[in-house]
Protein backbone atom coordinates (compact mmCIF):
# COMPACT_ATOMS: atom_id res chain seq x y z
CA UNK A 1 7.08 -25.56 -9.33
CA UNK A 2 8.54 -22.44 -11.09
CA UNK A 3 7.75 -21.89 -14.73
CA UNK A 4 9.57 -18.95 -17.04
CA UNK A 5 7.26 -16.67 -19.06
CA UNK A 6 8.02 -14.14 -21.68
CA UNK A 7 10.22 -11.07 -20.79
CA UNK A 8 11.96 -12.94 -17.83
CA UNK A 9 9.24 -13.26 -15.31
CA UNK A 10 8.59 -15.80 -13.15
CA UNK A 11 5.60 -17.91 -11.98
CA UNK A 12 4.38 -20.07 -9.33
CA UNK A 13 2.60 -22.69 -10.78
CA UNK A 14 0.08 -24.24 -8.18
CA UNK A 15 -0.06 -28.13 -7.02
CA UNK A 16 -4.03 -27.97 -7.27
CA UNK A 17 -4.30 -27.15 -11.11
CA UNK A 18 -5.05 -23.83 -10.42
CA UNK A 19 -2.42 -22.13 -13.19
CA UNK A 20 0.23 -20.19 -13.21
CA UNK A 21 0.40 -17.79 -9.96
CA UNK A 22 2.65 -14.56 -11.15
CA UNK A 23 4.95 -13.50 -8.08
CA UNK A 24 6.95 -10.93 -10.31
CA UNK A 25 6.34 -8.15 -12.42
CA UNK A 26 6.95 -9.00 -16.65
CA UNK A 27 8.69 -6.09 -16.49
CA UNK A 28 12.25 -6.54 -14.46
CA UNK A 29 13.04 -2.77 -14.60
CA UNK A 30 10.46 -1.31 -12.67
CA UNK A 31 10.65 -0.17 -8.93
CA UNK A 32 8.39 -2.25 -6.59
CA UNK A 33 7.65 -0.19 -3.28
CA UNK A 34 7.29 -2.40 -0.64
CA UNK A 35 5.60 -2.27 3.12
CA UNK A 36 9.15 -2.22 4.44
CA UNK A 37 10.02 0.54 1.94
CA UNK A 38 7.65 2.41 3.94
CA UNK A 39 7.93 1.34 7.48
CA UNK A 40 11.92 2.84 7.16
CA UNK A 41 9.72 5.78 7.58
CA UNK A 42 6.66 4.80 10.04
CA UNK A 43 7.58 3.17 13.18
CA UNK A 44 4.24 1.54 13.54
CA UNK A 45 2.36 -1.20 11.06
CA UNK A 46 -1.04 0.02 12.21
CA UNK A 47 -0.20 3.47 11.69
CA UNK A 48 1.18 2.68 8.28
CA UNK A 49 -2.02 0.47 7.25
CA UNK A 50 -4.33 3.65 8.88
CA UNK A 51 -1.93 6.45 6.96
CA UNK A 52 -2.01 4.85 3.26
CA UNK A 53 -5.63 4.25 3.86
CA UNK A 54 -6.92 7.66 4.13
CA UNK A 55 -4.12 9.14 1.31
CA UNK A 56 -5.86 6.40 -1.15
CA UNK A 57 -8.93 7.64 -0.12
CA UNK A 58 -7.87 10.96 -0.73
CA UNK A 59 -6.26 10.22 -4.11
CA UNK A 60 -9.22 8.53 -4.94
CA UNK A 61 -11.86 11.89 -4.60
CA UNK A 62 -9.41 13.51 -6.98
CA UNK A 63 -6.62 14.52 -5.12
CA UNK A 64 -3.66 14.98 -7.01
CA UNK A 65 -0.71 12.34 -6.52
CA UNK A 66 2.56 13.61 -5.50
CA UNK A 67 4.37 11.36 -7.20
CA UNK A 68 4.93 10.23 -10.67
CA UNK A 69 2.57 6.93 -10.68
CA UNK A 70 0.80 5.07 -13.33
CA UNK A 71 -0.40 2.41 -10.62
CA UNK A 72 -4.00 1.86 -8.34
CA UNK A 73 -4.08 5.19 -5.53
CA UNK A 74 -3.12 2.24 -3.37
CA UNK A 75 0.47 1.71 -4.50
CA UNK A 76 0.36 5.35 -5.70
CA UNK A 77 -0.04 6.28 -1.54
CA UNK A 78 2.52 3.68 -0.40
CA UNK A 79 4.95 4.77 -3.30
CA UNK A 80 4.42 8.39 -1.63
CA UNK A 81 5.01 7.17 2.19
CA UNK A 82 7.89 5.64 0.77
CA UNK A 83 9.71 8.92 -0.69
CA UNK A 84 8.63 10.75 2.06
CA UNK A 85 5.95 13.23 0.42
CA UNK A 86 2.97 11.73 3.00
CA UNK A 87 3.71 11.55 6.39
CA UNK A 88 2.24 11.90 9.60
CA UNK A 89 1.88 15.46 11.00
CA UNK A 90 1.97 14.41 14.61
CA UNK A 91 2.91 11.70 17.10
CA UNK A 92 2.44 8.77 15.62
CA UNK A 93 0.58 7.46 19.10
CA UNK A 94 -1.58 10.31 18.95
CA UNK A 95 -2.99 9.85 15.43
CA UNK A 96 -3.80 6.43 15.83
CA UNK A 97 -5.27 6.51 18.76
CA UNK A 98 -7.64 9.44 17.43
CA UNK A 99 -8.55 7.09 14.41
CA UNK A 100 -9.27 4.60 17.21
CA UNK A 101 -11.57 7.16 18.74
CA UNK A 102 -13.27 8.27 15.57
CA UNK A 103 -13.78 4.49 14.48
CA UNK A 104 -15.74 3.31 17.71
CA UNK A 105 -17.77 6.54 17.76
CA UNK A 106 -18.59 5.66 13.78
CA UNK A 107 -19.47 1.79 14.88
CA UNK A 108 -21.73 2.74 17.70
CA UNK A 109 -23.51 4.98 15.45
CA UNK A 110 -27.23 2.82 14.91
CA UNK A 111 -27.71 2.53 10.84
């Protein structure tokens, strides 16, 4: 069931009297960046997920964005994979499978 809210946006409302469920932005003129945005760029899904990962980590210990963003350092990283600013500076095999490395040597570290 589809019910019309104020500026044009639409919402889901949900069969188990939950409420609305927004699926779209109030705001019809803004860009939405988009995992397939990003993966015109990345050949991978994993390596995507493991890229935009550490740059919102990186964003978020004060790292300045390189793109004009008012959103979370989440979208702000994808938003950057998308226009091409963050990228992989190797193989794309290579990197992941060094995060692979790195995360297995960080689980079988005893806490």
């Amino acid at each position: 069931m589809h019910i019309r809210l104020e500026q044009g946006a639409l919402a889901h409302t949900s069969l188990f009297g939950y409420g609305p469920r927004p699926f779209q932005r109030a705001e019809p003129n803004m860009a939405r960046v988009t995992v397939e945005d990003c993966l015109e760029h990345e050949e991978n899904r994993f390596a995507l997920v493991v890229l935009a990962a550490q740059r919102t980590r990186q964003i978020m210990k004060g790292a300045p964005a390189l793109v004009a963003s008012k959103n979370r350092p989440a979208v702000t990283s994808l938003r950057e994979i998308a226009s091409q600013k963050v990228h992989w500076n190797r193989p794309v095999d290579d990197a992941v499978n060094e995060y692979i490395i790195e995360r297995k040597a960080a689980d079988a570290v005893p806490r």
